[in-house]
C-alpha atoms as a PDB file:
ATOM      1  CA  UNK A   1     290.055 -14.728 130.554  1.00  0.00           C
ATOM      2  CA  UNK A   2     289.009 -16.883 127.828  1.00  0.00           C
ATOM      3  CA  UNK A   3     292.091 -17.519 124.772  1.00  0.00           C
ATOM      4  CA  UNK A   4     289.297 -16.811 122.182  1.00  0.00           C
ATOM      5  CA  UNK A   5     287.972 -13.140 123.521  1.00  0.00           C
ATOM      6  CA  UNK A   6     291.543 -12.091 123.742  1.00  0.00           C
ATOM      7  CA  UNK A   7     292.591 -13.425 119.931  1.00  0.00           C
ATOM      8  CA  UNK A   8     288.991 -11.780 118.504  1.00  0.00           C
ATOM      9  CA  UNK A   9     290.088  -8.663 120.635  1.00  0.00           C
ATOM     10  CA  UNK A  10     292.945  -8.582 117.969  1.00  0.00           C
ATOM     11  CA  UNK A  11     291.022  -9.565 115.239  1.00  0.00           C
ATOM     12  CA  UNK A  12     288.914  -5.847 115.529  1.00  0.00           C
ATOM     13  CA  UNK A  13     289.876  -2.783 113.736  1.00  0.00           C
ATOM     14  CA  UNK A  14     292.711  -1.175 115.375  1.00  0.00           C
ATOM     15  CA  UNK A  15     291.661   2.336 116.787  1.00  0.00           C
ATOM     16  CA  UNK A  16     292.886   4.956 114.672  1.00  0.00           C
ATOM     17  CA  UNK A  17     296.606   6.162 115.950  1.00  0.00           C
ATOM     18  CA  UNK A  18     295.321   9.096 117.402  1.00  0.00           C
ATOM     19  CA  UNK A  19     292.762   7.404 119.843  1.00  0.00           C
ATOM     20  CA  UNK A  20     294.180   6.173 123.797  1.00  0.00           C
ATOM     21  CA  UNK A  21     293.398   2.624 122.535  1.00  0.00           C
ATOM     22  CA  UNK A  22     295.689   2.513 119.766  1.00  0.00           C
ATOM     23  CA  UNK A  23     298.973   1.581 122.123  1.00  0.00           C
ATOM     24  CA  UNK A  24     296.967  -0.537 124.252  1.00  0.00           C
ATOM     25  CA  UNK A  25     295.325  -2.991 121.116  1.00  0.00           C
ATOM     26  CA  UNK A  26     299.628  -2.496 119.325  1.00  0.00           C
ATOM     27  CA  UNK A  27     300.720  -4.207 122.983  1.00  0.00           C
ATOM     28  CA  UNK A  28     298.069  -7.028 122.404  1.00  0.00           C
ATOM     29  CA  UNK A  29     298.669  -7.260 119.091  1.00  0.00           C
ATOM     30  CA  UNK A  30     302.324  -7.996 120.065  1.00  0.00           C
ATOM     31  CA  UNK A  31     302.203 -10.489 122.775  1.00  0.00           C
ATOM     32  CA  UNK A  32     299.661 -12.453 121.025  1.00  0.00           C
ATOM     33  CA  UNK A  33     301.916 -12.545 117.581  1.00  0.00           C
ATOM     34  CA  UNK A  34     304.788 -13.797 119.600  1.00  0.00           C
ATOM     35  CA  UNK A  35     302.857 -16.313 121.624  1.00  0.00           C
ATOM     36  CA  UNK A  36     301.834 -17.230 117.702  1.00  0.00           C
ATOM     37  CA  UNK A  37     305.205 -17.441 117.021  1.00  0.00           C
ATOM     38  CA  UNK A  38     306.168 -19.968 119.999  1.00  0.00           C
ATOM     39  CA  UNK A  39     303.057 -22.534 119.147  1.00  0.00           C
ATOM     40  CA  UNK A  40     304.659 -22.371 115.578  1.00  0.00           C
ATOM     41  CA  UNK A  41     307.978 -23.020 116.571  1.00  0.00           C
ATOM     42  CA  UNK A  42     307.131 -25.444 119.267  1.00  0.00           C
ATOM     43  CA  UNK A  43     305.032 -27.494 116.137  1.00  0.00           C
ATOM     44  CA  UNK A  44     308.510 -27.348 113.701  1.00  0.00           C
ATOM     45  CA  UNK A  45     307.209 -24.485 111.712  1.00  0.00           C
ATOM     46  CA  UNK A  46     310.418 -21.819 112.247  1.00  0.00           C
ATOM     47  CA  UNK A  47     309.612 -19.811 109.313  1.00  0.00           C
ATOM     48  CA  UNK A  48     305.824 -19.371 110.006  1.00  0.00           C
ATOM     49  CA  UNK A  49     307.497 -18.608 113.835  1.00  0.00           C
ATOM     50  CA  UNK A  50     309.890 -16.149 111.984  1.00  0.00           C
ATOM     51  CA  UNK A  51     306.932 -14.336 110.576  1.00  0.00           C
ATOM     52  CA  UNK A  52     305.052 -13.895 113.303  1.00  0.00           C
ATOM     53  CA  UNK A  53     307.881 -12.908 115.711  1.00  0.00           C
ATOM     54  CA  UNK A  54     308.806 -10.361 113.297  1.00  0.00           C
ATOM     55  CA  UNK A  55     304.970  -9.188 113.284  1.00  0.00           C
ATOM     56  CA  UNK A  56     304.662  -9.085 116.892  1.00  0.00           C
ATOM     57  CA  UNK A  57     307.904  -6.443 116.974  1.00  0.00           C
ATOM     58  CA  UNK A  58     307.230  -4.448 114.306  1.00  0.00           C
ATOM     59  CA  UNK A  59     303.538  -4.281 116.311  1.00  0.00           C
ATOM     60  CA  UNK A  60     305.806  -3.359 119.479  1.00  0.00           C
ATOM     61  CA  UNK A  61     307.334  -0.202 117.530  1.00  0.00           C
ATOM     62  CA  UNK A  62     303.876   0.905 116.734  1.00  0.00           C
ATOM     63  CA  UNK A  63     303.649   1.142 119.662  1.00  0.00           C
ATOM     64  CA  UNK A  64     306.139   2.925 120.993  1.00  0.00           C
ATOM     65  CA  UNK A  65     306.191   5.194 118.045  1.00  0.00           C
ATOM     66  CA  UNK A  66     302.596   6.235 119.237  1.00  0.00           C
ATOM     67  CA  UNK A  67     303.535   6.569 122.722  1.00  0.00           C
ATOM     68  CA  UNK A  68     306.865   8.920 122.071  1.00  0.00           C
ATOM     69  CA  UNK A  69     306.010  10.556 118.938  1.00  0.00           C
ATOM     70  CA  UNK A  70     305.611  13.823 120.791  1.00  0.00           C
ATOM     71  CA  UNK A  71     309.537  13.393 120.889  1.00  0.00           C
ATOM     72  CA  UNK A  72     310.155  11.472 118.267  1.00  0.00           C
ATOM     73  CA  UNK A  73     308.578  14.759 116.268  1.00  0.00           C
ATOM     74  CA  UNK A  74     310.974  17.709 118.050  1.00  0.00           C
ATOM     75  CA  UNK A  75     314.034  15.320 115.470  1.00  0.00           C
ATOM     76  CA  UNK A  76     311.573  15.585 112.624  1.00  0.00           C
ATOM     77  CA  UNK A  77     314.088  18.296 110.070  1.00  0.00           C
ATOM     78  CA  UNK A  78     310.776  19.490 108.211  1.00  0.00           C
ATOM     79  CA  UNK A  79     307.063  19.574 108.502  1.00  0.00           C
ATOM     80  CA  UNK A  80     307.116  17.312 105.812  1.00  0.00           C
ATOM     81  CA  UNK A  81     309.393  14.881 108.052  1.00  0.00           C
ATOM     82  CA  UNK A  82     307.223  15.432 111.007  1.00  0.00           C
ATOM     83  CA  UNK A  83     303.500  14.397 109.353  1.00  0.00           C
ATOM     84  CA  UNK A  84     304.926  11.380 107.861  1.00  0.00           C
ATOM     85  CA  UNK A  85     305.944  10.029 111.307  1.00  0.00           C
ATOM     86  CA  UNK A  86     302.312  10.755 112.413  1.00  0.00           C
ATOM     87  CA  UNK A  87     300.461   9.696 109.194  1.00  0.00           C
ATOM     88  CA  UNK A  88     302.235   6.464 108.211  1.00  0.00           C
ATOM     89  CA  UNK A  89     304.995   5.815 110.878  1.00  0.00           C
ATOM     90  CA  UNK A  90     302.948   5.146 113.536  1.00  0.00           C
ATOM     91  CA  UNK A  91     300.219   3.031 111.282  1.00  0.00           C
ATOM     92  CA  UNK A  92     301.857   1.073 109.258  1.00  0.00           C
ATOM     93  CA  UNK A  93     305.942   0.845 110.711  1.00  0.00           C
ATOM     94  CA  UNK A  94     307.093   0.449 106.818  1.00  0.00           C
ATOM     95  CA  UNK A  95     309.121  -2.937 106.826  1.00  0.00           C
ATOM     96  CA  UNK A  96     311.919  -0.646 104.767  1.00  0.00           C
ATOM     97  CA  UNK A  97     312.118   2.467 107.866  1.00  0.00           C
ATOM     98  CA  UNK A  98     312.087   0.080 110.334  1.00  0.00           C
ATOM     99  CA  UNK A  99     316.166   0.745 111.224  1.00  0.00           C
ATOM    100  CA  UNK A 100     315.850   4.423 110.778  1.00  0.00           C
ATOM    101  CA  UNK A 101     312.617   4.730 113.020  1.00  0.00           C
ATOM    102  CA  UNK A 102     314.965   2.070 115.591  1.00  0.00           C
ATOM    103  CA  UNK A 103     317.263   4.830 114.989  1.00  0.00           C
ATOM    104  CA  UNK A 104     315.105   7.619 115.938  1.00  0.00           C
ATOM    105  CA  UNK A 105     313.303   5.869 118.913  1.00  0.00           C
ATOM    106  CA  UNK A 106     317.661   5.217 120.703  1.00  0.00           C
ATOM    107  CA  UNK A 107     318.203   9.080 119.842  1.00  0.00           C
ATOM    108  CA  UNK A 108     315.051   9.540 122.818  1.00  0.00           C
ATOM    109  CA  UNK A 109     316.475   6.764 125.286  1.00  0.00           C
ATOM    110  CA  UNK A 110     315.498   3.277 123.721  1.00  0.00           C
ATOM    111  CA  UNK A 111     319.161   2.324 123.460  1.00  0.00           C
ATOM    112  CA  UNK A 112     319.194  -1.432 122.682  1.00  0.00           C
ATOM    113  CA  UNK A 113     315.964  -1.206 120.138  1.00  0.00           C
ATOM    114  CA  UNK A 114     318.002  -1.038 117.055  1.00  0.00           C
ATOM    115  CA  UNK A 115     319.928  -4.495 117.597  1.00  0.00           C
ATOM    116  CA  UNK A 116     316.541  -6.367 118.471  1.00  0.00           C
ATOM    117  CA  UNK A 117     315.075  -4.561 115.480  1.00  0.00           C
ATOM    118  CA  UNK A 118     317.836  -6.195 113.125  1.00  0.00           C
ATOM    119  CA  UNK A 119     316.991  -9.513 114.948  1.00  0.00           C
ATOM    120  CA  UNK A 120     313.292  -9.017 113.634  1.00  0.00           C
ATOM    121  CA  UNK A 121     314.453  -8.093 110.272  1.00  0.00           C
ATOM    122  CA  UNK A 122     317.196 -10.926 109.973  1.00  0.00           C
ATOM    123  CA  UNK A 123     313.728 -13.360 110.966  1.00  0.00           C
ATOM    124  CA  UNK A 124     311.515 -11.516 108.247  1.00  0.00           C
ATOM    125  CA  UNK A 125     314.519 -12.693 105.984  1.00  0.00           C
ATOM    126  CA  UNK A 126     314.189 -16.363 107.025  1.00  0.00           C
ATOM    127  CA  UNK A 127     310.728 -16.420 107.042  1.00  0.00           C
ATOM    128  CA  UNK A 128     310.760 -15.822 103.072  1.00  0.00           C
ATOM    129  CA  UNK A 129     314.243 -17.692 102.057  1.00  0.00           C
ATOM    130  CA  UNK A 130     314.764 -19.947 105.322  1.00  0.00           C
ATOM    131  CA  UNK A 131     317.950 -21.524 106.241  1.00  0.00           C
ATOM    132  CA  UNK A 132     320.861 -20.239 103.182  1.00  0.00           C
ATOM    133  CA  UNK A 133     324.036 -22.067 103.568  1.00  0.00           C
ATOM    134  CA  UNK A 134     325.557 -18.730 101.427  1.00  0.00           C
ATOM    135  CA  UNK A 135     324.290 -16.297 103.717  1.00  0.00           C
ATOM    136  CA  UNK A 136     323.218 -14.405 100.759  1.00  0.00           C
ATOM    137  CA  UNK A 137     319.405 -14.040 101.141  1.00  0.00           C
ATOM    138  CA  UNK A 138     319.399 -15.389 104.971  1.00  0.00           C
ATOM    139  CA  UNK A 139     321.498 -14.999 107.942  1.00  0.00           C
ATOM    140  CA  UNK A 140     320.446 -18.130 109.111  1.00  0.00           C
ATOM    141  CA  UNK A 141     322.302 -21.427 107.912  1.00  0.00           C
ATOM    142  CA  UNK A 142     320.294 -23.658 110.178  1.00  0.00           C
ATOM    143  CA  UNK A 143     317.147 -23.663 111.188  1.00  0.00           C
ATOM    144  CA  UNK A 144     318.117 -23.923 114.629  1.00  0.00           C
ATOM    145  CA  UNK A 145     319.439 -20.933 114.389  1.00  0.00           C
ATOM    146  CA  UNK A 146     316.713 -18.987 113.676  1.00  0.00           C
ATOM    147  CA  UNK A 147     314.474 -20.967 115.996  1.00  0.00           C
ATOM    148  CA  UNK A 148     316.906 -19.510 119.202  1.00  0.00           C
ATOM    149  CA  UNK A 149     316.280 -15.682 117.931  1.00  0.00           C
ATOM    150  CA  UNK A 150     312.869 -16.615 117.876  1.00  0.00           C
ATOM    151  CA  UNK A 151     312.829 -17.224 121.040  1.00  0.00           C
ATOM    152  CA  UNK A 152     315.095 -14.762 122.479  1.00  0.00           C
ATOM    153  CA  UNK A 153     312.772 -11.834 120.136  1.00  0.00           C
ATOM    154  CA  UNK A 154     309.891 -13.235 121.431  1.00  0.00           C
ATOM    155  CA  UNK A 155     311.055 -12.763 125.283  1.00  0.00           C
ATOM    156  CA  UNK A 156     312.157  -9.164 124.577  1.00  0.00           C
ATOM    157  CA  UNK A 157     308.692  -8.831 123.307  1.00  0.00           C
ATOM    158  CA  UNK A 158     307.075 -10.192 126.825  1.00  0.00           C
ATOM    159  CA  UNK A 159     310.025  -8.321 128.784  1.00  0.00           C
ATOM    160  CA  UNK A 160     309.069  -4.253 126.978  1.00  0.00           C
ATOM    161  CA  UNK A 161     305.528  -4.898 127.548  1.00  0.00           C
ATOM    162  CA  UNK A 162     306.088  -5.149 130.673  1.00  0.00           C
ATOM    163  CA  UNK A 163     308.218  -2.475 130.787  1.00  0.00           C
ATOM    164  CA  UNK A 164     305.458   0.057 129.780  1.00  0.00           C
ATOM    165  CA  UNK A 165     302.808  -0.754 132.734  1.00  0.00           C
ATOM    166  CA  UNK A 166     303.405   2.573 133.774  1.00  0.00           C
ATOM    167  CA  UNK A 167     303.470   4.121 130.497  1.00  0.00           C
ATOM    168  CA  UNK A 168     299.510   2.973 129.484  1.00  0.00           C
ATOM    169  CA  UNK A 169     296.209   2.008 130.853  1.00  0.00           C
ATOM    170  CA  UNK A 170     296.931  -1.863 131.703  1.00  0.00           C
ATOM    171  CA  UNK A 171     293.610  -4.277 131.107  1.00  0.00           C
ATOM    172  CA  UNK A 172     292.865  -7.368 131.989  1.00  0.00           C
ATOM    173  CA  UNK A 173     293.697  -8.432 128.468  1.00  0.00           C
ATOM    174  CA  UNK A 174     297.029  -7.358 128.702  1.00  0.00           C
ATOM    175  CA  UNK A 175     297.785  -8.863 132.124  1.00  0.00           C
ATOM    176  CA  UNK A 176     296.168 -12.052 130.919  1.00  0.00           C
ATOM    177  CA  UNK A 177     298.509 -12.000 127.748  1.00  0.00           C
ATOM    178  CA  UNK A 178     301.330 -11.238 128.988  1.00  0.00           C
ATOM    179  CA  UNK A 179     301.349 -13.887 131.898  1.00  0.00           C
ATOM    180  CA  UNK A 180     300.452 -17.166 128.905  1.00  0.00           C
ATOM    181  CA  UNK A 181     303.534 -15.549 126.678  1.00  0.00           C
ATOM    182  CA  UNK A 182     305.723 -15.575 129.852  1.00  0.00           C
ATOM    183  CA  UNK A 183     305.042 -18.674 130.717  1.00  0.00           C
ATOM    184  CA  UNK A 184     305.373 -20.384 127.396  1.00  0.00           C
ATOM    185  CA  UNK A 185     308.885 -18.498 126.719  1.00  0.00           C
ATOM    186  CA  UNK A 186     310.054 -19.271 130.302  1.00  0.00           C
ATOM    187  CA  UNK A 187     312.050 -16.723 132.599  1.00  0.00           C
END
């Protein structure tokens, strides 16, 4: 499958939340952020890499938000609580409910998705401040540093996808996807 059909498959309107596609084009969306974020990193750009690792997660909790919200809704305390997971949780995964929703999805068996989803925030940092020798607006002092969660987010990334095969209708664009990120990001 040709490189360009899958990144213009991205480039389309996602399918509203509610429609079976939604998941599907949130998984692509993923993979092809974080194989983004390698070619950036592998060309000295970590904080472009930072952003687009941190992209290609937060399009991984769509994701799963839209696959478990049928759960995710039974913890919802109000009706109020409960739309507001379906209206803007799913869409938009606000940068700022990103640890409670990572908090939500371990309460329905995701245990380790709140430590990789301070690992994306802690990147999103970088990407606007980069390396801070004070810690105080980065928890990165070296680039280097940031350039091995990089990697190790964007191999989580490859590693759920996979993990949901069962979980959605797998294409061609998917398979295809998945294998190039694998590859680039090694075993």
């Amino acid at each position: 499958m040709c490189e360009d059909v899958v990144f213009k498959a991205v480039e389309k309107p996602l399918p509203k939340p509610t429609e079976e596609g939604y998941v599907v084009a949130r998984l692509l969306e993923s993979l092809i952020e974080a194989r983004l974020a390698l070619e950036f990193l592998e060309r000295g750009l970590t904080r472009n890499a930072a952003g687009k690792v941190f992209q290609a997660w937060k399009a991984l909790m769509a994701a799963l938000l839209r696959l478990e919200i049928d759960k995710l809704k039974t913890l919802a305390k109000t009706e109020e609580e409960r739309r507001w997971l379906e209206a803007t949780a799913v869409s938009r995964v606000p940068t700022s409910k990103m640890k409670t929703l990572a908090h939500l999805l371990k309460e329905i068996g995701y245990d380790d998705v709140s430590p990789w989803t301070d690992k994306a925030l802690n990147l999103h940092d970088y990407q606007y401040h980069g390396p801070d020798p004070d810690l105080a607006l980065s928890k990165y002092t070296r680039r280097e540093e940031a350039a091995a969660d990089i990697l190790e987010l964007a191999a989580e990334v490859a590693r759920r996808v996979e993990t949901l095969k069962n979980k959605v209708k797998w294409t061609e664009e998917l398979v295809e996807t998945l294998r190039k990120l694998q590859e680039t990001s090694g075993p």
